[in-house]
C-alpha atoms as a PDB file:
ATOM      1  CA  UNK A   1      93.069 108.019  90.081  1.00  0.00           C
ATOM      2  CA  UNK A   2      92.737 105.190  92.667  1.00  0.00           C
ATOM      3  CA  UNK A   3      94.835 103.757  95.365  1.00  0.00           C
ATOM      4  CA  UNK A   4      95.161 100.015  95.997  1.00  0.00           C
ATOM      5  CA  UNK A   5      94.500  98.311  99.440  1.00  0.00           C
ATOM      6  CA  UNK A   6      97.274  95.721 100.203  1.00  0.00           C
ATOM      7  CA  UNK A   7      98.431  93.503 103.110  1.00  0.00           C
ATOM      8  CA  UNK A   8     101.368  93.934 105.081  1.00  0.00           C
ATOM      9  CA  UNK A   9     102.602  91.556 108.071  1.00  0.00           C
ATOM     10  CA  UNK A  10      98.360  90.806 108.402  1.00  0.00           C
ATOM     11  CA  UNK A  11      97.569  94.760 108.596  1.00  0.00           C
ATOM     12  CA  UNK A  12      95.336  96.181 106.130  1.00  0.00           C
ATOM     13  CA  UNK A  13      97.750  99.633 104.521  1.00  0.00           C
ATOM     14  CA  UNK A  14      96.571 101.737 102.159  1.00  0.00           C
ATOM     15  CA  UNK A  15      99.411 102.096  98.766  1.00  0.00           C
ATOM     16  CA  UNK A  16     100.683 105.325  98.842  1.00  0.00           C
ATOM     17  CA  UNK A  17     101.320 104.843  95.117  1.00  0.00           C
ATOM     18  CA  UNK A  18      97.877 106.304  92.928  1.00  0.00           C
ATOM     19  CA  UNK A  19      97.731 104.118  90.104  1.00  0.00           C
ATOM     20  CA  UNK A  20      96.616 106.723  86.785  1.00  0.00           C
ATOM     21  CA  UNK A  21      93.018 106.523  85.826  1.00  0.00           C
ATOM     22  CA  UNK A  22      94.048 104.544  82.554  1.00  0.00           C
ATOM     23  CA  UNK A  23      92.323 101.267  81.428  1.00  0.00           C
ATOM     24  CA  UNK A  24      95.712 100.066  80.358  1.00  0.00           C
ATOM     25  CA  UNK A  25      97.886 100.630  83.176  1.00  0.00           C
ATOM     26  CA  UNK A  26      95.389  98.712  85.515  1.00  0.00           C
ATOM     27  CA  UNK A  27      95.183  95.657  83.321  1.00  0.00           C
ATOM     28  CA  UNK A  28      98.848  95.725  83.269  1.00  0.00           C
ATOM     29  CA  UNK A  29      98.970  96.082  87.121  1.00  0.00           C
ATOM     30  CA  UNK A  30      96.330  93.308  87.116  1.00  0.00           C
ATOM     31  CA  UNK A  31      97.970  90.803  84.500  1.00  0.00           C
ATOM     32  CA  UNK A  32     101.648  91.566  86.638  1.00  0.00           C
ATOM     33  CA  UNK A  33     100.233  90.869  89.895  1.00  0.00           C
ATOM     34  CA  UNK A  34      98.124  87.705  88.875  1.00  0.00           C
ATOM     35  CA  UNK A  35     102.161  86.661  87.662  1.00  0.00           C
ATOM     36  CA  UNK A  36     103.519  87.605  90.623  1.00  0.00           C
ATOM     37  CA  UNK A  37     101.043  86.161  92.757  1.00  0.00           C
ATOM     38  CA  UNK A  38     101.717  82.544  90.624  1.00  0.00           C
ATOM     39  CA  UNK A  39     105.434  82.923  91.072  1.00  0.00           C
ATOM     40  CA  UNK A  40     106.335  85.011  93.347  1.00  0.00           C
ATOM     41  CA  UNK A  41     110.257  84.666  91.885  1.00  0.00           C
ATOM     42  CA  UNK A  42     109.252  86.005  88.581  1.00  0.00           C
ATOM     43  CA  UNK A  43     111.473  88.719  87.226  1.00  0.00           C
ATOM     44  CA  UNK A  44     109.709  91.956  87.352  1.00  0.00           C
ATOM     45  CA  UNK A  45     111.839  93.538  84.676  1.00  0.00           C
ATOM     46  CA  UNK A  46     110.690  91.038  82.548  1.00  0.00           C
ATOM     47  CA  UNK A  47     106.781  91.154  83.118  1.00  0.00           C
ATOM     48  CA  UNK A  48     107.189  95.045  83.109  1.00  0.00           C
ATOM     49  CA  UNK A  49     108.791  94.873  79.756  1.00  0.00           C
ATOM     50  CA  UNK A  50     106.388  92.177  78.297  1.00  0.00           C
ATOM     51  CA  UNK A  51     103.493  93.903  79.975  1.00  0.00           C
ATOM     52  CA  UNK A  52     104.529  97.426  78.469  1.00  0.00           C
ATOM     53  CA  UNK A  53     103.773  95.523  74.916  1.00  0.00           C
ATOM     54  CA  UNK A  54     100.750  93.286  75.681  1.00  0.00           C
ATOM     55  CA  UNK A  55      99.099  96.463  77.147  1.00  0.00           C
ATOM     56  CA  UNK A  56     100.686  99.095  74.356  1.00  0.00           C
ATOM     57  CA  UNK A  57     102.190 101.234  77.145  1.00  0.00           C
ATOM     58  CA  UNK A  58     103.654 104.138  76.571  1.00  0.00           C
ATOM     59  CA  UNK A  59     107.329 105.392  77.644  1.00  0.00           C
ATOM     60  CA  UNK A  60     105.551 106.828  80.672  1.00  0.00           C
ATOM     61  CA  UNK A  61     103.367 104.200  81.712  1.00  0.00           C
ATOM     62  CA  UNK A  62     106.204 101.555  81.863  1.00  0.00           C
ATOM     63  CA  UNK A  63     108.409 103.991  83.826  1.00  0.00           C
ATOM     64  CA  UNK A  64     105.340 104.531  86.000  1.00  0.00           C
ATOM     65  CA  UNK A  65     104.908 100.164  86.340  1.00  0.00           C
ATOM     66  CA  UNK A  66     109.198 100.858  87.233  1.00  0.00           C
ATOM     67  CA  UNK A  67     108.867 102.918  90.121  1.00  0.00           C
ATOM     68  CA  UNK A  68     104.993 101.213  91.305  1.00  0.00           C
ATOM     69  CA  UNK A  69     106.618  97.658  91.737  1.00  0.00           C
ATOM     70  CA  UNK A  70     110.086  99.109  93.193  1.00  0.00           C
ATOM     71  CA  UNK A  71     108.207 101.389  95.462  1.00  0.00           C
ATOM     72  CA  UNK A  72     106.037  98.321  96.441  1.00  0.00           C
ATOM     73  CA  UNK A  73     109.133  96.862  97.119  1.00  0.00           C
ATOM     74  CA  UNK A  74     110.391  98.534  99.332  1.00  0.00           C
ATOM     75  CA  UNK A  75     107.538  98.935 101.377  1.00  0.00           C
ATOM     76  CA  UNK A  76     107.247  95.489 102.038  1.00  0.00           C
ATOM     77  CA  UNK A  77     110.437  94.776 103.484  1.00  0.00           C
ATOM     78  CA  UNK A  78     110.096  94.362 107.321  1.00  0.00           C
END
């Protein structure tokens, strides 16, 4: 498992979210945030979903995508 670096207001925070050791789940994480980071607006729920097929996700995995962008969320709110 591996945690993520990310920036918040400028300050360098470590994700308290540990993304699973499995190839698929970071090139899911990786294809949603390169989205993201294009349009910021996109709808999660959507990427997660089309994600979750591109990447062959299980059940699991797209629950875990669920909680990693909602929890991400909600950490950057100020």
């Amino acid at each position: 498992m591996i945690s993520q670096p990310f920036i918040l207001s400028g300050r360098h925070k470590e994700l308290t979210t540990i993304i699973p050791d499995n190839e698929a789940i970071k090139k899911a994480v990786r294809w949603i945030s390169e989205h993201l980071k294009e349009n910021p607006a996109a709808d999660k729920k959507t990427l997660i979903n089309e994600a979750s097929f591109r990447f062959n996700l299980s059940p699991k995995e797209s629950f875990f995508l669920q909680n990693f962008y909602s929890k991400n969320d909600q950490d950057t709110i100020h």
